[in-house]
PDB file of N, CA and C in Angstrom:
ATOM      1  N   UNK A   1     143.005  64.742  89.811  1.00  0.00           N
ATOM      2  CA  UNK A   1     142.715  63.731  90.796  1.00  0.00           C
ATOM      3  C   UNK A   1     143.681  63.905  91.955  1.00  0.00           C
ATOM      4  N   UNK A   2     143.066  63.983  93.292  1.00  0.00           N
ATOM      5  CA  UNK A   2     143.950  63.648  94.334  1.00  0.00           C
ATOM      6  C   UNK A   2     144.325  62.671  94.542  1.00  0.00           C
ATOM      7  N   UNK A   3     145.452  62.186  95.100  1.00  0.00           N
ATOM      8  CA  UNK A   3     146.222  61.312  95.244  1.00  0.00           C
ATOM      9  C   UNK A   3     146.077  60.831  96.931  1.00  0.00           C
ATOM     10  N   UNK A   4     145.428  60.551  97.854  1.00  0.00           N
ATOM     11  CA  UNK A   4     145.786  60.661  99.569  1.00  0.00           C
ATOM     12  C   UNK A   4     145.861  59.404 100.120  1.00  0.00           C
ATOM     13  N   UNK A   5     147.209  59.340 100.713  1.00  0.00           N
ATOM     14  CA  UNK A   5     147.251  58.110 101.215  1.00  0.00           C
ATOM     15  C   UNK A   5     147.699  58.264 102.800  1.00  0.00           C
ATOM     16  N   UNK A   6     147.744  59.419 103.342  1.00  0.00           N
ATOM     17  CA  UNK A   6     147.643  59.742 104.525  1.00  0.00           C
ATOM     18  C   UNK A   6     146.814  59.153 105.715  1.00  0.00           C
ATOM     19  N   UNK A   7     146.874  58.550 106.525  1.00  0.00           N
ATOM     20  CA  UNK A   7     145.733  57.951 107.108  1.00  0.00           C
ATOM     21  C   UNK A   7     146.065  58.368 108.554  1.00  0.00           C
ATOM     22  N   UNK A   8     144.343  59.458 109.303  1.00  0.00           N
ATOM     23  CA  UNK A   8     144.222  60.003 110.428  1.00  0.00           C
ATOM     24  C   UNK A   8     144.507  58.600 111.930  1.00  0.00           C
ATOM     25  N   UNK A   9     145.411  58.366 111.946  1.00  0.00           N
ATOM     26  CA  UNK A   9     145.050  57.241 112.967  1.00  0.00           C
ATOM     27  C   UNK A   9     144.692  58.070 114.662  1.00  0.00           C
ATOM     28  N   UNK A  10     145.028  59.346 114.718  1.00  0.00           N
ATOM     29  CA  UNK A  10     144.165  59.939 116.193  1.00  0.00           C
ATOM     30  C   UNK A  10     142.797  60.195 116.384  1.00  0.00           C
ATOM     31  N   UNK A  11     142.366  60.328 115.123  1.00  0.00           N
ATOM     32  CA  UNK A  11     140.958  60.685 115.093  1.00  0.00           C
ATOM     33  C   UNK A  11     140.191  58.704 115.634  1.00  0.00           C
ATOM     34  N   UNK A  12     139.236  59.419 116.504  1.00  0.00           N
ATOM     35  CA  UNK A  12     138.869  58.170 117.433  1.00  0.00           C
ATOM     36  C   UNK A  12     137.839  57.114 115.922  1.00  0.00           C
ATOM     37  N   UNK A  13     137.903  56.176 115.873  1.00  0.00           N
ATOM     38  CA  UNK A  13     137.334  55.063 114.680  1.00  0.00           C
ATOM     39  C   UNK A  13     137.487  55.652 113.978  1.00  0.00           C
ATOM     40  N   UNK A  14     138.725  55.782 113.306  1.00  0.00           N
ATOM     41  CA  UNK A  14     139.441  56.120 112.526  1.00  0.00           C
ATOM     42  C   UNK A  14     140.277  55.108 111.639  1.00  0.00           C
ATOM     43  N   UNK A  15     140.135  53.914 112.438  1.00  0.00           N
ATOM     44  CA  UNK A  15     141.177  52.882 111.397  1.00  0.00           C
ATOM     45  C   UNK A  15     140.699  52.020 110.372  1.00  0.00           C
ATOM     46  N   UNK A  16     141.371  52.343 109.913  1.00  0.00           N
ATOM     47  CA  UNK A  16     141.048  52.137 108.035  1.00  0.00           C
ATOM     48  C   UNK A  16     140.328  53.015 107.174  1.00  0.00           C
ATOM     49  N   UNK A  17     140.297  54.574 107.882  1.00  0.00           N
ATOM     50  CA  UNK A  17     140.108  55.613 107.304  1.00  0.00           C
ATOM     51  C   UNK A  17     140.909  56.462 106.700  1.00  0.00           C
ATOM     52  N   UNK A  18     141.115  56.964 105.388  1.00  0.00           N
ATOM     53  CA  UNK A  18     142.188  57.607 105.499  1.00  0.00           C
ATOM     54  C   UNK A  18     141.284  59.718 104.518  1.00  0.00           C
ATOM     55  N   UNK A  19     142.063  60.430 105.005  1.00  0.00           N
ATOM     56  CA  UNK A  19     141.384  61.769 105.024  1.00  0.00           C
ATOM     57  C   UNK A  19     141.699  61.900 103.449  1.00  0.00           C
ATOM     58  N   UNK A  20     140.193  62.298 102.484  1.00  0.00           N
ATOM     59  CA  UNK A  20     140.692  62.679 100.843  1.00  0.00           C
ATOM     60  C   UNK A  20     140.149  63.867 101.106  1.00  0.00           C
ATOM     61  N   UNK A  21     139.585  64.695 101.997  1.00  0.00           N
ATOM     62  CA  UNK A  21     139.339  65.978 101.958  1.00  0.00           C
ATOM     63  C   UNK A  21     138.952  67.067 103.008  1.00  0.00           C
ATOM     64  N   UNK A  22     138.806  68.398 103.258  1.00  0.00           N
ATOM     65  CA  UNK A  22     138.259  69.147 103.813  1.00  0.00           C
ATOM     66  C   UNK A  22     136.511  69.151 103.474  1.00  0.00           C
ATOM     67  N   UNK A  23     135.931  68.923 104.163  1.00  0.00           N
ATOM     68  CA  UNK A  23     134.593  69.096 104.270  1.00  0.00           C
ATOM     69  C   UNK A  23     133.831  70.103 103.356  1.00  0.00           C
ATOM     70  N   UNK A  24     134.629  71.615 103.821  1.00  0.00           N
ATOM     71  CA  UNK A  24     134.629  72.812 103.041  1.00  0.00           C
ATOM     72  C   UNK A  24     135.084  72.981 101.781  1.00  0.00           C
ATOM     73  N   UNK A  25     135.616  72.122 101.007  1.00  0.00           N
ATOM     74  CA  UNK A  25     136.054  71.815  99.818  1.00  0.00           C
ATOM     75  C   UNK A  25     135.590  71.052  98.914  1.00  0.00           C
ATOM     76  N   UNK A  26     134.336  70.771  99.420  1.00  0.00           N
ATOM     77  CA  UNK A  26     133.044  70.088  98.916  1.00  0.00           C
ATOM     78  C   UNK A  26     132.105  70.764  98.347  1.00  0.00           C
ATOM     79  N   UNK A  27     131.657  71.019  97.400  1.00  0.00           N
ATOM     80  CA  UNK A  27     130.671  71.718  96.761  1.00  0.00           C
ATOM     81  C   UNK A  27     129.383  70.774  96.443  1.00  0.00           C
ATOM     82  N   UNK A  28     128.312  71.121  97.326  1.00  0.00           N
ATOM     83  CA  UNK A  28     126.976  70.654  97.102  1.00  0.00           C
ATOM     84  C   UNK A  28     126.780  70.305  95.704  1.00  0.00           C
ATOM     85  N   UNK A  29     126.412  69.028  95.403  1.00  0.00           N
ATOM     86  CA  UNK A  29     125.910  68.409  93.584  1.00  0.00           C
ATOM     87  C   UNK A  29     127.471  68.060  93.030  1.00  0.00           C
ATOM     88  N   UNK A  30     128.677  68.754  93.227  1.00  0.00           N
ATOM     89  CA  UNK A  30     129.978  68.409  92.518  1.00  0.00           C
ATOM     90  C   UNK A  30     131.183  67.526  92.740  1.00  0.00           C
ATOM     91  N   UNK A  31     131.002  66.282  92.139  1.00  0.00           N
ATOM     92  CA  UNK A  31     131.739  64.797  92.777  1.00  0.00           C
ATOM     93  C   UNK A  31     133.425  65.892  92.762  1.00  0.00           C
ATOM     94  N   UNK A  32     134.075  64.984  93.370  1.00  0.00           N
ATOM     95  CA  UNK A  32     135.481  65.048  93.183  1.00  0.00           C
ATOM     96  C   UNK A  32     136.107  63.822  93.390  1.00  0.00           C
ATOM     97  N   UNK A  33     137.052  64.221  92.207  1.00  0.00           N
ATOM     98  CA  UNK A  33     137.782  62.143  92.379  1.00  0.00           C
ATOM     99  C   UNK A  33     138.823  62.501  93.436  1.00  0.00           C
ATOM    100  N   UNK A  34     139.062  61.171  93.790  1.00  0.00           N
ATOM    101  CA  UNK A  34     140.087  60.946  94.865  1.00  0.00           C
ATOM    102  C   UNK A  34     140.817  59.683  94.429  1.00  0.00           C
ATOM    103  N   UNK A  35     141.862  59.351  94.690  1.00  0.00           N
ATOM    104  CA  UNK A  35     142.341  57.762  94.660  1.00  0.00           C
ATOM    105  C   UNK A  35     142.812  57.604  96.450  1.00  0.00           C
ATOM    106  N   UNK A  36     142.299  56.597  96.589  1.00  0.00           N
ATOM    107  CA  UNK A  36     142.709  56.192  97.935  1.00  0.00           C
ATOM    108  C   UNK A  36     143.611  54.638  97.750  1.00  0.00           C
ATOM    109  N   UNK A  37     144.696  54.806  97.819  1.00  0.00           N
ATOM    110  CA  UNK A  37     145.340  53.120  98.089  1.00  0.00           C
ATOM    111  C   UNK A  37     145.414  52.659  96.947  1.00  0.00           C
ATOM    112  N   UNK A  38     144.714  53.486  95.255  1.00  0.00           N
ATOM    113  CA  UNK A  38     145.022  52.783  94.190  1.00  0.00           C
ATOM    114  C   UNK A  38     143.517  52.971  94.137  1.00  0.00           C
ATOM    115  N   UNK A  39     142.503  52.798  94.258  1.00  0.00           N
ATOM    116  CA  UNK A  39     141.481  52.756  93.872  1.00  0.00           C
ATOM    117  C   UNK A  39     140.781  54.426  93.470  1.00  0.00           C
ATOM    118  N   UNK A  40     140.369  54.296  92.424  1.00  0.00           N
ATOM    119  CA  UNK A  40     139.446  55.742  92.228  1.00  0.00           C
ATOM    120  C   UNK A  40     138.110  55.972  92.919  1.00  0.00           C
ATOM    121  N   UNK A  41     138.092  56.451  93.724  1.00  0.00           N
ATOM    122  CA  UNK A  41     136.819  57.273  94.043  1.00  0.00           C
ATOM    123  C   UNK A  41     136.238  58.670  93.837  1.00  0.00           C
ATOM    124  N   UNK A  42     135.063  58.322  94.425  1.00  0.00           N
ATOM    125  CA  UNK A  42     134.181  59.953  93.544  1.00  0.00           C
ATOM    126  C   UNK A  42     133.573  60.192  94.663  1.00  0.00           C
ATOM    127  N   UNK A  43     133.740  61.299  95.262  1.00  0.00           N
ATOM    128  CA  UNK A  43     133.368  61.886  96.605  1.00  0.00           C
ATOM    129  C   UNK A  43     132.253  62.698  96.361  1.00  0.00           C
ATOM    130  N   UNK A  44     131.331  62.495  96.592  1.00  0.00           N
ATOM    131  CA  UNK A  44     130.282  63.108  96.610  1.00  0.00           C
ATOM    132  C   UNK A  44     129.223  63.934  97.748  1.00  0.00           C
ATOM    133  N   UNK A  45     129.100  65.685  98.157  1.00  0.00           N
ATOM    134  CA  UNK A  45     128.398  65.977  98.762  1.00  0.00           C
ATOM    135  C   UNK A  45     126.904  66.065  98.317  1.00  0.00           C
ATOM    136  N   UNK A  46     125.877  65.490  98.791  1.00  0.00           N
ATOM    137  CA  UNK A  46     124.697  65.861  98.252  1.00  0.00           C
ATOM    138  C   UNK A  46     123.387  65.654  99.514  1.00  0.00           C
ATOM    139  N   UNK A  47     122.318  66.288  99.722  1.00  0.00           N
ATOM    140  CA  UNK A  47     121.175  66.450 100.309  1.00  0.00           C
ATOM    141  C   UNK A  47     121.641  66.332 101.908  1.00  0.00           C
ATOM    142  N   UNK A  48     122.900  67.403 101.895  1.00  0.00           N
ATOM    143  CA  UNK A  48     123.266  67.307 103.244  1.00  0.00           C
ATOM    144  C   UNK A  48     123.789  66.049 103.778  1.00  0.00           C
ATOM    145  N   UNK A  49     124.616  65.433 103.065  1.00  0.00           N
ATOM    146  CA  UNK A  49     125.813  64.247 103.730  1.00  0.00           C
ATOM    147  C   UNK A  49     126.657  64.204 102.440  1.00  0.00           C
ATOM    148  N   UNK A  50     127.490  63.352 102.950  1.00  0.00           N
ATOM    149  CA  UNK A  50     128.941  62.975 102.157  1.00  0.00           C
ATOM    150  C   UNK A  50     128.920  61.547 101.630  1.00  0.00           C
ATOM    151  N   UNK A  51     128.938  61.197 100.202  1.00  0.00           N
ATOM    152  CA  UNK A  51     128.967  59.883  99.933  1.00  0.00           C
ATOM    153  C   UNK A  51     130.279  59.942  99.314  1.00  0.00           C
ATOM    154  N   UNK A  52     130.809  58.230  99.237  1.00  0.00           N
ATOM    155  CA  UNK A  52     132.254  58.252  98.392  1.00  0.00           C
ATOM    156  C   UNK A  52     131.877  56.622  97.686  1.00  0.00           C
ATOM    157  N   UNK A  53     131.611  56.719  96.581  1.00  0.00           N
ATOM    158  CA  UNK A  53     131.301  55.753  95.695  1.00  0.00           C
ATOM    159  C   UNK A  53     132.123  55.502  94.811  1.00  0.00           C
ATOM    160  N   UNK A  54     133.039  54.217  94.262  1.00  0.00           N
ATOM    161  CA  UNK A  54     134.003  54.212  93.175  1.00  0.00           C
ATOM    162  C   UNK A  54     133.393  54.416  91.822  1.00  0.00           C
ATOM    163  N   UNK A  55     134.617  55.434  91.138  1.00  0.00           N
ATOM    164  CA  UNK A  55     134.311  56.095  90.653  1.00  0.00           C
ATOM    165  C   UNK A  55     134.685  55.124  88.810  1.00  0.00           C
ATOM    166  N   UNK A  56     134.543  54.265  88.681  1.00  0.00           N
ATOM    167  CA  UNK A  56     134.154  53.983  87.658  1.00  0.00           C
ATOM    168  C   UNK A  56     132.795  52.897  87.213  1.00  0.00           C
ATOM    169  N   UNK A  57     132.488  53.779  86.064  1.00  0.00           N
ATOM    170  CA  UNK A  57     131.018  53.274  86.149  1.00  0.00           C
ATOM    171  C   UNK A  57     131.245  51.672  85.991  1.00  0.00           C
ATOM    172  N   UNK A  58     130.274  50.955  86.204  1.00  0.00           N
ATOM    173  CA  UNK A  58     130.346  49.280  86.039  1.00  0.00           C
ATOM    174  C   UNK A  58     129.153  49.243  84.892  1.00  0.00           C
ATOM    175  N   UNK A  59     128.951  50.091  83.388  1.00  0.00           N
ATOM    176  CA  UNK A  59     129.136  49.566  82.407  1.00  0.00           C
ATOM    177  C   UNK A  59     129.974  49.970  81.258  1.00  0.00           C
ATOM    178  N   UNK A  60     130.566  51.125  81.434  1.00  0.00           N
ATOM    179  CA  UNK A  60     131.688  51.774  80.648  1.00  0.00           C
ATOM    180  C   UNK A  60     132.898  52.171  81.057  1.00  0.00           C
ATOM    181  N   UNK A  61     133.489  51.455  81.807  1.00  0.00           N
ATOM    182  CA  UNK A  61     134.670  51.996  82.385  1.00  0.00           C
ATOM    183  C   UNK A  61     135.175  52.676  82.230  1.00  0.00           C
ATOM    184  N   UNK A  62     134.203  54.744  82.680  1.00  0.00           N
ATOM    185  CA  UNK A  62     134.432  55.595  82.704  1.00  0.00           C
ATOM    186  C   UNK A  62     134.039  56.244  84.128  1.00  0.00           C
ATOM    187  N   UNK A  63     134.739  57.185  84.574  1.00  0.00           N
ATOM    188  CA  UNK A  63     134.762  57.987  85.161  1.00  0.00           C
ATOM    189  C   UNK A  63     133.106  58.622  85.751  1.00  0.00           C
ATOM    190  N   UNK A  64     132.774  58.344  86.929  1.00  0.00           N
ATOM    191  CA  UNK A  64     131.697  58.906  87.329  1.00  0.00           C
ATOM    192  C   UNK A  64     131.828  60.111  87.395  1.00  0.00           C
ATOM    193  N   UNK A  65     132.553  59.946  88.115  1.00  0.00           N
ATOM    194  CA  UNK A  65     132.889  62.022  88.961  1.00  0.00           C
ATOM    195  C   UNK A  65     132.940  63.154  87.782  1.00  0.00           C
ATOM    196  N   UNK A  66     132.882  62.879  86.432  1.00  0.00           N
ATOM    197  CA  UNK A  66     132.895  63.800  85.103  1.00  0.00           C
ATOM    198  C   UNK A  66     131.638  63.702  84.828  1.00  0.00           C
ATOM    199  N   UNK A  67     130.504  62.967  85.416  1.00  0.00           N
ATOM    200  CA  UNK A  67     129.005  63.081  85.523  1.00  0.00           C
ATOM    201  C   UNK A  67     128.064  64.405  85.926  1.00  0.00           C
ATOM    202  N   UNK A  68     127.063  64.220  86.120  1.00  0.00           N
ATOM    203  CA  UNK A  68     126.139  64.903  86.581  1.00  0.00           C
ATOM    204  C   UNK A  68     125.422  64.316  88.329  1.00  0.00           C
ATOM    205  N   UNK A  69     125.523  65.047  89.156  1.00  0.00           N
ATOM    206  CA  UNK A  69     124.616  64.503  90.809  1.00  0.00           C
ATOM    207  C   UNK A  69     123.510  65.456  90.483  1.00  0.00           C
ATOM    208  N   UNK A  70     122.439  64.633  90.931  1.00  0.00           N
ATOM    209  CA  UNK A  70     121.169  65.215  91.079  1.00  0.00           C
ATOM    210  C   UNK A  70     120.184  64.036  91.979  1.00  0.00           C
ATOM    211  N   UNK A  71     120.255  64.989  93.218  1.00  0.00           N
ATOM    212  CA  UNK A  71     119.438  64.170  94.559  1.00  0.00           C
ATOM    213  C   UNK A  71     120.658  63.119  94.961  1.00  0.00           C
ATOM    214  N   UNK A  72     120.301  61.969  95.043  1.00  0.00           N
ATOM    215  CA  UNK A  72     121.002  60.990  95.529  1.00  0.00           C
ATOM    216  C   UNK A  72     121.249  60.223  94.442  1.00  0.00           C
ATOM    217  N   UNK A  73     121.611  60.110  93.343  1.00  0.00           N
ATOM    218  CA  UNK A  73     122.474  59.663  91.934  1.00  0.00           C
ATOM    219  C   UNK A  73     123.188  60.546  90.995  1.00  0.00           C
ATOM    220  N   UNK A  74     124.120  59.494  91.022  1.00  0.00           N
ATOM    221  CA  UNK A  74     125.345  60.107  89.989  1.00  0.00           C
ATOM    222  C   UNK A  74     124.913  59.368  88.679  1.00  0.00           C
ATOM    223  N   UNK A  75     125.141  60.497  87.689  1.00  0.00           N
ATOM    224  CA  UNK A  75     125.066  59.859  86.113  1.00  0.00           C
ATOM    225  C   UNK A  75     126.190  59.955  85.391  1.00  0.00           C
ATOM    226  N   UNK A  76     126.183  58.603  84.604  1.00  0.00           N
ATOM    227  CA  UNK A  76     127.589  57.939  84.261  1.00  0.00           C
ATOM    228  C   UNK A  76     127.336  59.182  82.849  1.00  0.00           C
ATOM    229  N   UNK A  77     128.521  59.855  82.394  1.00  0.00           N
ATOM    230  CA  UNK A  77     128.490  60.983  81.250  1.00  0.00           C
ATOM    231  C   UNK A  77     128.270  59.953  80.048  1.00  0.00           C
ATOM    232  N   UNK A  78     128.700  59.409  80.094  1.00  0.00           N
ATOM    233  CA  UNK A  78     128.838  58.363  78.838  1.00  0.00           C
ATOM    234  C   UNK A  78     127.159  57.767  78.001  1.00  0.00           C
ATOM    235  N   UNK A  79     126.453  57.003  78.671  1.00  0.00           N
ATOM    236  CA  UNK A  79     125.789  56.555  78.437  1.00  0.00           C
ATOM    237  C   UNK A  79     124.154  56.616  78.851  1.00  0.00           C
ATOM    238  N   UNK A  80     124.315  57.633  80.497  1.00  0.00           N
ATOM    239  CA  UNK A  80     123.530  58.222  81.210  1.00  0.00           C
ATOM    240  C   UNK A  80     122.876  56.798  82.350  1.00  0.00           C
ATOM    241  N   UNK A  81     123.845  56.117  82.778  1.00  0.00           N
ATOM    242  CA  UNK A  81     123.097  55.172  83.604  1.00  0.00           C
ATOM    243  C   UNK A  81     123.457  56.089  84.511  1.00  0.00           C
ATOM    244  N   UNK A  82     123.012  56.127  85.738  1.00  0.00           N
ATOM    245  CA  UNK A  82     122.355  56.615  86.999  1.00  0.00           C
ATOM    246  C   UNK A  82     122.865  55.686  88.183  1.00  0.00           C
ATOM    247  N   UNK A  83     123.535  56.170  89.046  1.00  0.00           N
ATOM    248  CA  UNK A  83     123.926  55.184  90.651  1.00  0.00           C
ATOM    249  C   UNK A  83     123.390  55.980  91.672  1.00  0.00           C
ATOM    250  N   UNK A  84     122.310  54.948  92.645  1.00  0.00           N
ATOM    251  CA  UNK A  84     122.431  55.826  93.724  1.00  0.00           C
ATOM    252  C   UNK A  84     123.526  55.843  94.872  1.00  0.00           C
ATOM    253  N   UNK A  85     123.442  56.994  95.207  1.00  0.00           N
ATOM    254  CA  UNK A  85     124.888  57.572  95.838  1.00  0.00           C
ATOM    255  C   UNK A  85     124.876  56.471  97.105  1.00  0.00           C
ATOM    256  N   UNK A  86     123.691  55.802  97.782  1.00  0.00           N
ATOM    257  CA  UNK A  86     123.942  55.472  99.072  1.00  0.00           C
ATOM    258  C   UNK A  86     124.341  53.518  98.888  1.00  0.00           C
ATOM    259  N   UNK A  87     123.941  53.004  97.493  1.00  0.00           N
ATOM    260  CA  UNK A  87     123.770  51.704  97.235  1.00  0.00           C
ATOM    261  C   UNK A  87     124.416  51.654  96.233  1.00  0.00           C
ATOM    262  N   UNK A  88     125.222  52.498  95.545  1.00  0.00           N
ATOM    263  CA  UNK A  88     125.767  52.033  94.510  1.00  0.00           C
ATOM    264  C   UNK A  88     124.845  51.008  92.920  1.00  0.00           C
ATOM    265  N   UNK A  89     123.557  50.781  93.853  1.00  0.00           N
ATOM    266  CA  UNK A  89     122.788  49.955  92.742  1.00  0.00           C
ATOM    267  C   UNK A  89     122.743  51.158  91.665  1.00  0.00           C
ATOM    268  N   UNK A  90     122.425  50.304  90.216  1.00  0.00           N
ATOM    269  CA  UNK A  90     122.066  51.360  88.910  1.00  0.00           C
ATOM    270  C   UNK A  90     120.337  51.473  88.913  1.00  0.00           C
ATOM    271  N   UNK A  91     119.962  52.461  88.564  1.00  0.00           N
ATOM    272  CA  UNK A  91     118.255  53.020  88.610  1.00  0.00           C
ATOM    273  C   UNK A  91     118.074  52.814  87.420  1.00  0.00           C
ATOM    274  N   UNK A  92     118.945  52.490  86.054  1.00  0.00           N
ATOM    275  CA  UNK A  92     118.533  52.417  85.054  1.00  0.00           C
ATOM    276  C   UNK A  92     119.573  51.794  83.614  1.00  0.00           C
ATOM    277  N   UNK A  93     119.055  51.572  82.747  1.00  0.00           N
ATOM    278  CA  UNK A  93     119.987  50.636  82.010  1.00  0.00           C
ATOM    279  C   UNK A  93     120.966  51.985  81.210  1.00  0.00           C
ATOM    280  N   UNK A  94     121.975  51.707  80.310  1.00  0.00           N
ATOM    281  CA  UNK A  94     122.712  50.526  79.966  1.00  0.00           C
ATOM    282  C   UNK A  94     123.057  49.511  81.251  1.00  0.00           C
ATOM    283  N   UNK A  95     123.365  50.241  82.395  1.00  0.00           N
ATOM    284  CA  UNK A  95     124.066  49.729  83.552  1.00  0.00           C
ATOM    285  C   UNK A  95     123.077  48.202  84.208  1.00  0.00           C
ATOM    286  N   UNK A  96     123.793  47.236  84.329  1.00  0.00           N
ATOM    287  CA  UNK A  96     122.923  46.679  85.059  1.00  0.00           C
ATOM    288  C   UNK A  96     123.662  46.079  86.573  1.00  0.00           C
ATOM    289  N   UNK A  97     125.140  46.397  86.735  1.00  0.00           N
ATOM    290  CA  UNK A  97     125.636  45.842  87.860  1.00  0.00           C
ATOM    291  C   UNK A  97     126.141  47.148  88.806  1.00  0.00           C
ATOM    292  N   UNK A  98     126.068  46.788  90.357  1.00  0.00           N
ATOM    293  CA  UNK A  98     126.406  47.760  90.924  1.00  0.00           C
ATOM    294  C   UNK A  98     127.512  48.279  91.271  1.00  0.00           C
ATOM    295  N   UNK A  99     127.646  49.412  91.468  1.00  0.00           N
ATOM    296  CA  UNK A  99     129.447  50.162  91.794  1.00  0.00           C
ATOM    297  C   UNK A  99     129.643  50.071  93.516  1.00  0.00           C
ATOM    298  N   UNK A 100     130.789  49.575  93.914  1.00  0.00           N
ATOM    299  CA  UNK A 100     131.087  49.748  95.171  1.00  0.00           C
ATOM    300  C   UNK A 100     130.654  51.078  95.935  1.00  0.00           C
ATOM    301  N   UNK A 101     130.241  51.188  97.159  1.00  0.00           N
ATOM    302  CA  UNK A 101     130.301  52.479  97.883  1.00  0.00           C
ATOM    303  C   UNK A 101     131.539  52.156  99.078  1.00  0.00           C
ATOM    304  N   UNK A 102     131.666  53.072  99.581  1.00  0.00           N
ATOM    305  CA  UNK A 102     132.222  53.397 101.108  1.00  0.00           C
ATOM    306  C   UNK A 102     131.874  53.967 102.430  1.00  0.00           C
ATOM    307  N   UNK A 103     132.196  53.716 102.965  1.00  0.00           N
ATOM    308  CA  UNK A 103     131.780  54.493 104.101  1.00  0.00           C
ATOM    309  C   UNK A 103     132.791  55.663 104.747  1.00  0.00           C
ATOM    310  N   UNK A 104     131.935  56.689 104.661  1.00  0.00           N
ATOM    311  CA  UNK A 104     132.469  58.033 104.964  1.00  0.00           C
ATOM    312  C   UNK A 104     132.221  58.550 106.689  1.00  0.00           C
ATOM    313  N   UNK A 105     133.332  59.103 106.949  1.00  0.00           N
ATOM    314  CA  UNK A 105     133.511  59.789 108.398  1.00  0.00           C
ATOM    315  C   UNK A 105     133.894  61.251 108.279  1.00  0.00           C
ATOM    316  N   UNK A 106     133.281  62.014 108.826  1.00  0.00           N
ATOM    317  CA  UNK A 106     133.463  63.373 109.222  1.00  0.00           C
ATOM    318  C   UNK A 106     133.811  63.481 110.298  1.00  0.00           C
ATOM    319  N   UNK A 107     135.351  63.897 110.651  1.00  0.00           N
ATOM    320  CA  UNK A 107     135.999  64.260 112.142  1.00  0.00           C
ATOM    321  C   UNK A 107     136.447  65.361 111.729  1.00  0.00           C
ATOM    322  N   UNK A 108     135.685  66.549 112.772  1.00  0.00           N
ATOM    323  CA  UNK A 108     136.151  68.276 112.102  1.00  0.00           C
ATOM    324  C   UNK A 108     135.218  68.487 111.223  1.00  0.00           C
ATOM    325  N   UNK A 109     136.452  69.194 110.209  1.00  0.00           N
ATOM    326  CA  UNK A 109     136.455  69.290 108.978  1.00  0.00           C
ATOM    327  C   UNK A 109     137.421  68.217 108.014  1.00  0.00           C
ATOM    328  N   UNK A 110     137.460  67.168 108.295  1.00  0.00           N
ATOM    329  CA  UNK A 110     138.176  66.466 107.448  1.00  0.00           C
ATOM    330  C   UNK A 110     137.255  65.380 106.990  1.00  0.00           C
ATOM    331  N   UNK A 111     137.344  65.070 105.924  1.00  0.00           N
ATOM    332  CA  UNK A 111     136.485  63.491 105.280  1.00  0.00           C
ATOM    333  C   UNK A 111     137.207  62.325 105.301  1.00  0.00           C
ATOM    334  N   UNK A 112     136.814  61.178 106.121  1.00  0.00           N
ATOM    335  CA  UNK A 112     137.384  59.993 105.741  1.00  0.00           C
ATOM    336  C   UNK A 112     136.629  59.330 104.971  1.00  0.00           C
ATOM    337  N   UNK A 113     137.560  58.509 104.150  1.00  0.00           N
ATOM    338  CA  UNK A 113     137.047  57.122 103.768  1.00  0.00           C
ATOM    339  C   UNK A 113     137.832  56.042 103.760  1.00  0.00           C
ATOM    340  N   UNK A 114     136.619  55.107 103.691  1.00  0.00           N
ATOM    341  CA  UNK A 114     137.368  53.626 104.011  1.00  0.00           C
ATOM    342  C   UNK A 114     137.064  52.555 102.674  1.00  0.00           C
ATOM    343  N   UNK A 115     138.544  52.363 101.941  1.00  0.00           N
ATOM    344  CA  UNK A 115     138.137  51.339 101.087  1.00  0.00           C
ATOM    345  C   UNK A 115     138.079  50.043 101.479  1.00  0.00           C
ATOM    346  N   UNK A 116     138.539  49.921 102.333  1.00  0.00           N
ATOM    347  CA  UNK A 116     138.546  48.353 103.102  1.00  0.00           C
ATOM    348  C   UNK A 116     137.618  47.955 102.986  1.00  0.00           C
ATOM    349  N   UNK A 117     136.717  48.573 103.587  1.00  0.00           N
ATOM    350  CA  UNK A 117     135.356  47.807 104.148  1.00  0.00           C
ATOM    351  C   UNK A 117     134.026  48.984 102.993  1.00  0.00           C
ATOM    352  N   UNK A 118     133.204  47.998 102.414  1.00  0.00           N
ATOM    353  CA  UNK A 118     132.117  48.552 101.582  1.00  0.00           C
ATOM    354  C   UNK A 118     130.751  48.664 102.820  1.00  0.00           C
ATOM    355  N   UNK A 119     130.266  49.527 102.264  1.00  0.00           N
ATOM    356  CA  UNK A 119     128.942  50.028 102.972  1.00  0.00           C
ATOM    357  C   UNK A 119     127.484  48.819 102.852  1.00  0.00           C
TER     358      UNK A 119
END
């Protein structure tokens, strides 16, 4: 897990963003956790954009990002509930409550996210 608590304040709407990655260090379908500020997130590239959804599931308080992405949902390894990447809602049971998302910025090649504020 990365650890980033660095925060781009030149990059223009940038505040309350802080950078968990290179763009290029993103592998299409493969989450990567991040902690931003204490919170775990699961960075996700998929169908050509960047999602960052917290990364523990909300019915097993496990780890998304050790899941499977396919299209626009992540599947919780555990139990196989399903989040979509842009709503955090669950597509299917055990899960029935939703996981926070974020909102992601691309300046460059760098990824922000913002836990402050949910999507």
């Amino acid at each position: 897990m990365s650890d980033v608590s660095g925060i781009d304040a030149s990059a223009p709407g940038a505040a309350g963003f802080v950078r968990v990655c290179a763009l290029g260090e993103l592998e299409d379908g493969t989450p990567r956790r991040v902690e931003v500020g204490g919170v775990p997130v699961s960075v996700v590239r998929a169908e050509g954009e960047v999602f960052a959804i917290n990364d523990i599931c909300s019915h097993a308080n496990v780890s998304l990002s050790e899941g499977e992405v396919e299209g626009c949902q992540i599947e919780c390894w555990l139990h196989g509930s399903s989040f979509d990447l842009r709503t955090g809602k669950p597509s299917g049971l055990p899960a029935t409550r939703p996981v926070p998302v974020y909102p992601v910025k691309i300046v460059g090649d760098d990824v922000l996210v913002s836990v402050t504020q949910e999507s």
